[in-house]
Protein backbone atom coordinates (compact mmCIF):
# COMPACT_ATOMS: atom_id res chain seq x y z
CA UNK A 1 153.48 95.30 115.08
CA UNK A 2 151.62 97.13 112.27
CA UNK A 3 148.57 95.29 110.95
CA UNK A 4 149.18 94.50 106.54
CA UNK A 5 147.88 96.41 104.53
CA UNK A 6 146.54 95.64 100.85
CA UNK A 7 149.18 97.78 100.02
CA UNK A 8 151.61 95.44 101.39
CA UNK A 9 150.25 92.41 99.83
CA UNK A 10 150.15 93.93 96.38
CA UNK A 11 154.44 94.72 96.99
CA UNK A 12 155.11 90.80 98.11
CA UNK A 13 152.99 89.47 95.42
CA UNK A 14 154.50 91.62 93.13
CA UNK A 15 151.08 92.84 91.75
CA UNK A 16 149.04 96.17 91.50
CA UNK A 17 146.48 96.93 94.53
CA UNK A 18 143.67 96.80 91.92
CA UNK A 19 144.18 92.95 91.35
CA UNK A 20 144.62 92.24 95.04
CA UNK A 21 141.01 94.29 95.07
CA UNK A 22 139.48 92.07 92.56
CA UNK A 23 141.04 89.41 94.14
CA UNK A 24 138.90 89.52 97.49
CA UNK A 25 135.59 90.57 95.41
CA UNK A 26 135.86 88.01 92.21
CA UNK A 27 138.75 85.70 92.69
CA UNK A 28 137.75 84.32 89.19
CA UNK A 29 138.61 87.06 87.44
CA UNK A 30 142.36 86.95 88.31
CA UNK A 31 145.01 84.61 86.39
CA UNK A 32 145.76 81.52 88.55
CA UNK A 33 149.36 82.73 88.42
CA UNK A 34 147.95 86.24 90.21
CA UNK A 35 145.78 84.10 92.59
CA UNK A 36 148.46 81.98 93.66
CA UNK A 37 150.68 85.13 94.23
CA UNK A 38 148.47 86.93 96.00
CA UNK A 39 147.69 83.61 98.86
CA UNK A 40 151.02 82.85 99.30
CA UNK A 41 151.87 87.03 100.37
CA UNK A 42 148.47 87.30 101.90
CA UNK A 43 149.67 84.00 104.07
CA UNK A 44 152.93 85.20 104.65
CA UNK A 45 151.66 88.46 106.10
CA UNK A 46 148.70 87.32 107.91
CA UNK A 47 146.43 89.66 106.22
CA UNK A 48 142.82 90.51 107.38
CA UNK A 49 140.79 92.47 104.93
CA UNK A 50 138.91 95.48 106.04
CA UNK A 51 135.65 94.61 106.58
CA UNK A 52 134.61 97.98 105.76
CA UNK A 53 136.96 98.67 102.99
CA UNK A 54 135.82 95.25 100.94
CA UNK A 55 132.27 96.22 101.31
CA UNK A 56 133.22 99.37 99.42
CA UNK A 57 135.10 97.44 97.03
CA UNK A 58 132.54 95.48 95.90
CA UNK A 59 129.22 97.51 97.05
CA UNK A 60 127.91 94.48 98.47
CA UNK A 61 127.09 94.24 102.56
CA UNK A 62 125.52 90.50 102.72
CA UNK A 63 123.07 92.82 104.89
CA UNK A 64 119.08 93.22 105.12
CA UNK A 65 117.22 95.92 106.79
CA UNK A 66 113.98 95.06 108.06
CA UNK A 67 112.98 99.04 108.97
CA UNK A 68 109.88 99.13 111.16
CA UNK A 69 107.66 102.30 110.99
CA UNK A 70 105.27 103.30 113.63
CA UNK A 71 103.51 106.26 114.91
CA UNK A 72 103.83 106.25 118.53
CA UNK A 73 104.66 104.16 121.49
CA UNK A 74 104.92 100.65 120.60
CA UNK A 75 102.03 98.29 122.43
CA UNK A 76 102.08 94.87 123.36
CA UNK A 77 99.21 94.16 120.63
CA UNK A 78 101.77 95.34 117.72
CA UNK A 79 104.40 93.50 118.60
CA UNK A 80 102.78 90.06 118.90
CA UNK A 81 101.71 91.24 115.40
CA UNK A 82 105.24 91.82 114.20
CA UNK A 83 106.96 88.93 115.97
CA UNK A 84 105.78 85.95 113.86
CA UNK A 85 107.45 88.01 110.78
CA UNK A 86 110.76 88.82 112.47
CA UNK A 87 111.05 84.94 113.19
CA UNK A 88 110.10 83.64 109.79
CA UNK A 89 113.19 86.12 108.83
CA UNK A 90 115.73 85.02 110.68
CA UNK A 91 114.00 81.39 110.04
CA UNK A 92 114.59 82.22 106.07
CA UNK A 93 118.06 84.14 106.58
CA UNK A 94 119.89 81.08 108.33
CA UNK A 95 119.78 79.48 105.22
CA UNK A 96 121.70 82.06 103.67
CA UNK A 97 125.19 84.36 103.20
CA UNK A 98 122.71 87.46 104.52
CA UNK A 99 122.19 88.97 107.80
CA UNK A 100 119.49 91.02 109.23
CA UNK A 101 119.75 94.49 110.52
CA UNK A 102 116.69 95.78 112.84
CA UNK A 103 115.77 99.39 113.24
CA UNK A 104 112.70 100.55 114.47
CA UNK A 105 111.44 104.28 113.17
CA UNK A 106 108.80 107.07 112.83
CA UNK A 107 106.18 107.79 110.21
CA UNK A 108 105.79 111.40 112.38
CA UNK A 109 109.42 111.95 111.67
CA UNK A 110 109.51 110.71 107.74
CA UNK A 111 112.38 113.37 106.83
CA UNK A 112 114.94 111.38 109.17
CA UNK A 113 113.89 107.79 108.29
CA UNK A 114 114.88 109.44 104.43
CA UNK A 115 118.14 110.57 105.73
CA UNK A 116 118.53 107.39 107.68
CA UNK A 117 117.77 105.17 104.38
CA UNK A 118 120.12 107.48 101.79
CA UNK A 119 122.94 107.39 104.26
CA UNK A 120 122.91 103.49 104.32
CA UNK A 121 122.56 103.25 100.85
CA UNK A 122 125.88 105.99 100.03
CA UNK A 123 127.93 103.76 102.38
CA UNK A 124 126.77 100.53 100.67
CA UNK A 125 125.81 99.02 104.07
CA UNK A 126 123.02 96.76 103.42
CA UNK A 127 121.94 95.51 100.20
CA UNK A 128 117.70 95.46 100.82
CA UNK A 129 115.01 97.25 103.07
CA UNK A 130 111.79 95.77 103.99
CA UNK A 131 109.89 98.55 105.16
CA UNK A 132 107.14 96.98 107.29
CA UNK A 133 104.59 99.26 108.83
CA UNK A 134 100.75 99.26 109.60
CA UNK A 135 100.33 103.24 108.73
CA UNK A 136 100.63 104.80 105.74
CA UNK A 137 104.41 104.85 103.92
CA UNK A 138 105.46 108.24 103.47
CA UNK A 139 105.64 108.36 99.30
CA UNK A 140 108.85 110.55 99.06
CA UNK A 141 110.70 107.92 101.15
CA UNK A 142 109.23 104.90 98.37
CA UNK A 143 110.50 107.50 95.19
CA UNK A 144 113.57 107.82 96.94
CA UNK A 145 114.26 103.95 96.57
CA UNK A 146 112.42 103.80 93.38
CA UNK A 147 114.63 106.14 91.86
CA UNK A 148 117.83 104.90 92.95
CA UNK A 149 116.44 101.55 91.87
CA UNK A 150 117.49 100.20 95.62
CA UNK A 151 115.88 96.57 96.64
CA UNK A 152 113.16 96.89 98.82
CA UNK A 153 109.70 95.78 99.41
CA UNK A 154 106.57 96.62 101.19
CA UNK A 155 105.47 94.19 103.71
CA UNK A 156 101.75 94.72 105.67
CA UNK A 157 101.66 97.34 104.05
CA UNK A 158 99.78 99.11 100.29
CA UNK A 159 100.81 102.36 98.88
CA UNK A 160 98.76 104.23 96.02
CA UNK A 161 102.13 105.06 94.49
CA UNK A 162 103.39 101.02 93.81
CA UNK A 163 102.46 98.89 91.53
CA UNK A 164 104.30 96.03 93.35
CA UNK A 165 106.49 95.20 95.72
CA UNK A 166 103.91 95.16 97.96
CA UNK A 167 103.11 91.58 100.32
CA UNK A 168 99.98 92.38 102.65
CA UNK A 169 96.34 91.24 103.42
CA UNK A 170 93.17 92.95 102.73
CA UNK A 171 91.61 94.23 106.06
CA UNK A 172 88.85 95.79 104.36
CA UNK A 173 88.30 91.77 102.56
CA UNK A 174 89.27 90.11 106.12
CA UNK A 175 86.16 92.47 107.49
CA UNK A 176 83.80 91.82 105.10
CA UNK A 177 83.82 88.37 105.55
CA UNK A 178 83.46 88.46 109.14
CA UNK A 179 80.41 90.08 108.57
CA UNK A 180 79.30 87.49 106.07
CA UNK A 181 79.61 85.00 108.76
CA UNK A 182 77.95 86.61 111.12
CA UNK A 183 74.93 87.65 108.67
CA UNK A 184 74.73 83.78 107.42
CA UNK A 185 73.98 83.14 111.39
CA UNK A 186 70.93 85.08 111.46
CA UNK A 187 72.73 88.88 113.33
CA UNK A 188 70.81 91.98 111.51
CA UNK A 189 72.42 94.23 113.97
CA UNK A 190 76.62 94.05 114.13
CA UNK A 191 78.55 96.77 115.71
CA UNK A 192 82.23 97.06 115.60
CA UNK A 193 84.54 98.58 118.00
CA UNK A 194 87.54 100.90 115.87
CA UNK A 195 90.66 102.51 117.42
CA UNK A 196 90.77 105.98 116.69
CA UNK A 197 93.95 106.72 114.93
CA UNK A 198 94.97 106.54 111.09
CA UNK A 199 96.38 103.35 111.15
CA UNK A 200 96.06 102.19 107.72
CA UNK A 201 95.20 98.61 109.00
CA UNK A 202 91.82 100.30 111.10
CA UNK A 203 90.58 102.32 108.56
CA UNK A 204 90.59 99.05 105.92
CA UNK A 205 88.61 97.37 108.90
CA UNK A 206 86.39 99.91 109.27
CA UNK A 207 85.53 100.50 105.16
CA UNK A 208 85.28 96.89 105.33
CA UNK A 209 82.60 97.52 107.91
CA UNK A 210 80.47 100.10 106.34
CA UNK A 211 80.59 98.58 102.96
CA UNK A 212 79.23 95.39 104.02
CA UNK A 213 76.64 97.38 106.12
CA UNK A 214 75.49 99.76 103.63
CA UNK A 215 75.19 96.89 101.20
CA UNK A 216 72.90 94.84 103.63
CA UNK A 217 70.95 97.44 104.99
CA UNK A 218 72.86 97.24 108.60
CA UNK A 219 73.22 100.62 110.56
CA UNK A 220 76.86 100.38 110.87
CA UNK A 221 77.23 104.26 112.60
CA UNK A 222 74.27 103.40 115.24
CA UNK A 223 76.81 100.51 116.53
CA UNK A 224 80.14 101.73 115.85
CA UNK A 225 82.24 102.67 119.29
CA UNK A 226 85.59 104.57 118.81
CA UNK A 227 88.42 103.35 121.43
CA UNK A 228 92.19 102.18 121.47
CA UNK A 229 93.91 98.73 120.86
CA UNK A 230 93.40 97.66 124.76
CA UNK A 231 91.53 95.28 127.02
CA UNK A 232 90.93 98.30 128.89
CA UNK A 233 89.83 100.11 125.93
CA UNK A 234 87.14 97.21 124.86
CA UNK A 235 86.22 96.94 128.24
CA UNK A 236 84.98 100.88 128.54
CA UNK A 237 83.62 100.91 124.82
CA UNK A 238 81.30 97.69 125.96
CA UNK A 239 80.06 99.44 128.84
CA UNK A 240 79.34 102.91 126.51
CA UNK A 241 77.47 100.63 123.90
CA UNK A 242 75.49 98.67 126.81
CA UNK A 243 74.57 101.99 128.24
CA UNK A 244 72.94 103.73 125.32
CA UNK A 245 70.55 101.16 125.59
CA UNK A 246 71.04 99.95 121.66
CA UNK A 247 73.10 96.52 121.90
CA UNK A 248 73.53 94.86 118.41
CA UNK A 249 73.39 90.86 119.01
CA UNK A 250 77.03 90.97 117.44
CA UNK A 251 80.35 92.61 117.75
CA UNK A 252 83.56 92.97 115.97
CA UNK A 253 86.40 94.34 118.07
CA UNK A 254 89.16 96.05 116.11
CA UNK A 255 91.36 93.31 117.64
CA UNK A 256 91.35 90.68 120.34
CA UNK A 257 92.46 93.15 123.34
CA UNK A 258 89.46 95.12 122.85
CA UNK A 259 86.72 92.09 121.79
CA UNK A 260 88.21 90.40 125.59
CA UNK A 261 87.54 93.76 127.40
CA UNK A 262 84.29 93.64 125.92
CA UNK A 263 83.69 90.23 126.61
CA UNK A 264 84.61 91.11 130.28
CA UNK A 265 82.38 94.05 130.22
CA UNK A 266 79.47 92.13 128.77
CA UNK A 267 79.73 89.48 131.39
CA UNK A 268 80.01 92.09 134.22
CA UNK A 269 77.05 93.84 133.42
CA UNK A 270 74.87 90.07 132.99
CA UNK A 271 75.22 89.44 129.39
CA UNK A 272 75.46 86.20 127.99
CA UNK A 273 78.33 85.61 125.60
CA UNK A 274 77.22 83.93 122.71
CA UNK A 275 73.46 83.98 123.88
CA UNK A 276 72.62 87.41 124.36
CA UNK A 277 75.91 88.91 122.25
CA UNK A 278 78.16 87.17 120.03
CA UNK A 279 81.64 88.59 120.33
CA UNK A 280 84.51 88.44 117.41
CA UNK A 281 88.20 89.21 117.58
CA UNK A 282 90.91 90.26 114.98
CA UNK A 283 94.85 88.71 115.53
CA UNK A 284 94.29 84.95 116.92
CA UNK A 285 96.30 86.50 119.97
CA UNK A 286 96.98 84.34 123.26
CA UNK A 287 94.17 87.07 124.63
CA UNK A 288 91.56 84.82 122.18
CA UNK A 289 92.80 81.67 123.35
CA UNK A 290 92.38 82.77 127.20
CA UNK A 291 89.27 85.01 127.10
CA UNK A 292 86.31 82.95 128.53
CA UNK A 293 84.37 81.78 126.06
CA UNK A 294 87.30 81.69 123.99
CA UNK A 295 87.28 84.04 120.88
CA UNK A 296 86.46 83.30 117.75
CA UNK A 297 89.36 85.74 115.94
CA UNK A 298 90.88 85.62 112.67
CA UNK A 299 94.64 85.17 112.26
CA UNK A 300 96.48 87.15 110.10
CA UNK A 301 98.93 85.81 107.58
CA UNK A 302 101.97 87.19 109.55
CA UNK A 303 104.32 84.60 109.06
CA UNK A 304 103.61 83.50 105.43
CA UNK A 305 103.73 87.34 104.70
CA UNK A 306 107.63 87.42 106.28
CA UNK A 307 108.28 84.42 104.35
CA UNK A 308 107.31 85.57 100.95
CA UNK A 309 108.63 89.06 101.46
CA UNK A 310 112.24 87.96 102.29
CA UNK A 311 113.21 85.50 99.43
CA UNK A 312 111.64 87.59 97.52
CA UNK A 313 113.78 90.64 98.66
CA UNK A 314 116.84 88.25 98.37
CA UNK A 315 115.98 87.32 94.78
CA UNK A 316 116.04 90.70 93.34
CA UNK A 317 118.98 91.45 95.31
CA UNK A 318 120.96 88.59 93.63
CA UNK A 319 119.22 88.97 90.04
CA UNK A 320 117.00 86.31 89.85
CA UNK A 321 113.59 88.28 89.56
CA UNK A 322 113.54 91.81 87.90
CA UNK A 323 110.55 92.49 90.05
CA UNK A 324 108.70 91.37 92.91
CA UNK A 325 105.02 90.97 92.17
CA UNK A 326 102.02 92.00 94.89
CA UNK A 327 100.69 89.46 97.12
CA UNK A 328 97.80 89.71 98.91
CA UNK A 329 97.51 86.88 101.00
CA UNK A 330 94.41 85.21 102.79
CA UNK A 331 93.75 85.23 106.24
CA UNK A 332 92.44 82.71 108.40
CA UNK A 333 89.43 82.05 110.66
CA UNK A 334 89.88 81.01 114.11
CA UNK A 335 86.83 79.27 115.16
CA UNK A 336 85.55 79.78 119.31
CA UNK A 337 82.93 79.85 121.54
CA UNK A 338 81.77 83.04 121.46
CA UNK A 339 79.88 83.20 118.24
CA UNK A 340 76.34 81.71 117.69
CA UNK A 341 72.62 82.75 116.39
CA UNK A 342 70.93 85.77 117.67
CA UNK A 343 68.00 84.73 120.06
CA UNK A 344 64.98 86.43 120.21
CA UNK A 345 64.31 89.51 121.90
């Protein structure tokens, strides 16, 4: 039996296609007498709309893209970084007519995550992006959305070219205070251990770093180690450090997987952790909580940051903001054993 068409309902109801049309999109905007018409043929010949076809209609998709940029192989630090915000989505969409849509793309390969984006938009097949990324946004891909004034917003993330839409912590801040604390216990010599890549998350960190050391008269170069985001990683750059013969009495890592291999590292070669080398982390990862000593680590604002960026997405989708504002949110400090005073050499 052939499936009814709108067609069809527009004959039996005795009306044009058009009102049928704005009939499924704005029901209010049809004469009861039309309404009533159009149920009772509709009813009659078990209509389904086209999903597709009403999306079109109205150029509406009830649909959010959370698009997640990287630049290479995804590790297991990352996505316990990007997991807390993918919950507080769904956690925020539930409560809502909207549904998420996950895709996972390339900052090497910005031309197709452009053609990706456009094509979504031309069909009308979601109605907001939420680009979240820790490396740098490729600018042609924000103008694109800019200038077809298309929801979106930055999450994790800051770009020289926005003025807003942007929901993210300051590393370089985050950094900087870590230092502080260390400083206010009595360290004079703090190294930090960076991942070598352009993350836009490490080289905050590491500015963070240097700015705090040149302003305190602390040789940041003499105890910075270059490495990757792994226990394995930490765990080598510990050992390199130990064996130039220069240990600082304190360490940053660039997260927790490389402040634990460091930890281990320390302990295998007879150091004291905090006695001899106080150790902190960057994530408040389940590697902190199991490290022995635990980790003193700072958590990130991953969750709040999902939060935020998602109504806020939602309101300028459905007109209630022209804008969303910036937000750079605080993070917090994890406190654990493996911080204390220098001692005396």
């Amino acid at each position: 039996m052939r499936k009814a068409t709108m067609r069809d309902v527009a004959q039996r109801a005795g009306v044009s296609v058009g009102t049928v049309s704005k009939y499924m999109n704005a029901p209010a905007h049809v004469n009861e007498r039309n309404r009533a018409q159009i149920r009772v043929a509709i009813e009659e010949l078990r209509y389904t709309p086209n999903a597709l076809a009403k999306k079109l209609a109205s150029g509406k998709s009830s649909t959010i893209l959370l698009y997640m940029l990287f630049e290479s192989e995804i590790g297991e630090s990352t996505w316990l970084h990007h997991l807390p915000l993918v919950r507080a989505f769904n956690r925020v969409l539930d409560r809502t007519g909207f549904s998420l849509q996950v895709k996972i793309g390339s900052v090497s390969r910005p031309d197709a995550s452009r053609a990706y984006l456009s094509t979504l938009i031309d069909e009308h097949s979601i109605d907001g992006v939420a680009l979240f990324s820790s490396w740098e946004t490729d600018p042609c891909l924000l103008d694109i959305l800019a200038m077809r004034r298309f929801p979106f917003v930055l999450i994790d993330n800051h770009a020289a070219t926005l003025s807003n839409r942007q929901i993210y912590f300051d590393n370089a801040s985050m950094v900087d205070e870590m230092m502080g604390r260390l400083y206010a216990l009595g360290h004079r010599e703090i190294g930090f251990l960076r991942a070598g890549c352009a993350q836009q998350h490490m080289i905050d960190r590491v500015r963070g770093y240097r700015s705090f050391a040149e302003a305190h008269g602390i040789e940041s170069e003499r105890f910075m180690v270059t490495g990757e985001y792994t226990v394995e990683s930490g765990y080598a750059c510990m050992n390199a450090l130990i064996d130039t013969g220069m240990l600082p009495t304190a360490l940053i890592g660039g997260n927790d997987n490389m402040a634990a291999g460091a930890c281990n590292a320390a302990i295998d070669r007879g150091l004291r952790i905090p006695e001899d080398l106080s150790l902190m982390g960057i994530d408040n990862s389940i590697v902190a909580r199991a490290t022995r000593p635990s980790l003193a680590t700072v958590a990130p604002p991953t969750d709040k940051m999902g939060v935020a960026a998602i109504e806020s997405l939602i309101a300028l989708i459905e007109g209630r903001i022209d804008e969303i504002p910036n937000q750079v949110l605080p993070c917090t400090f994890v406190e654990g054993r493996s911080v204390g005073p220098p001692r005396k050499r």
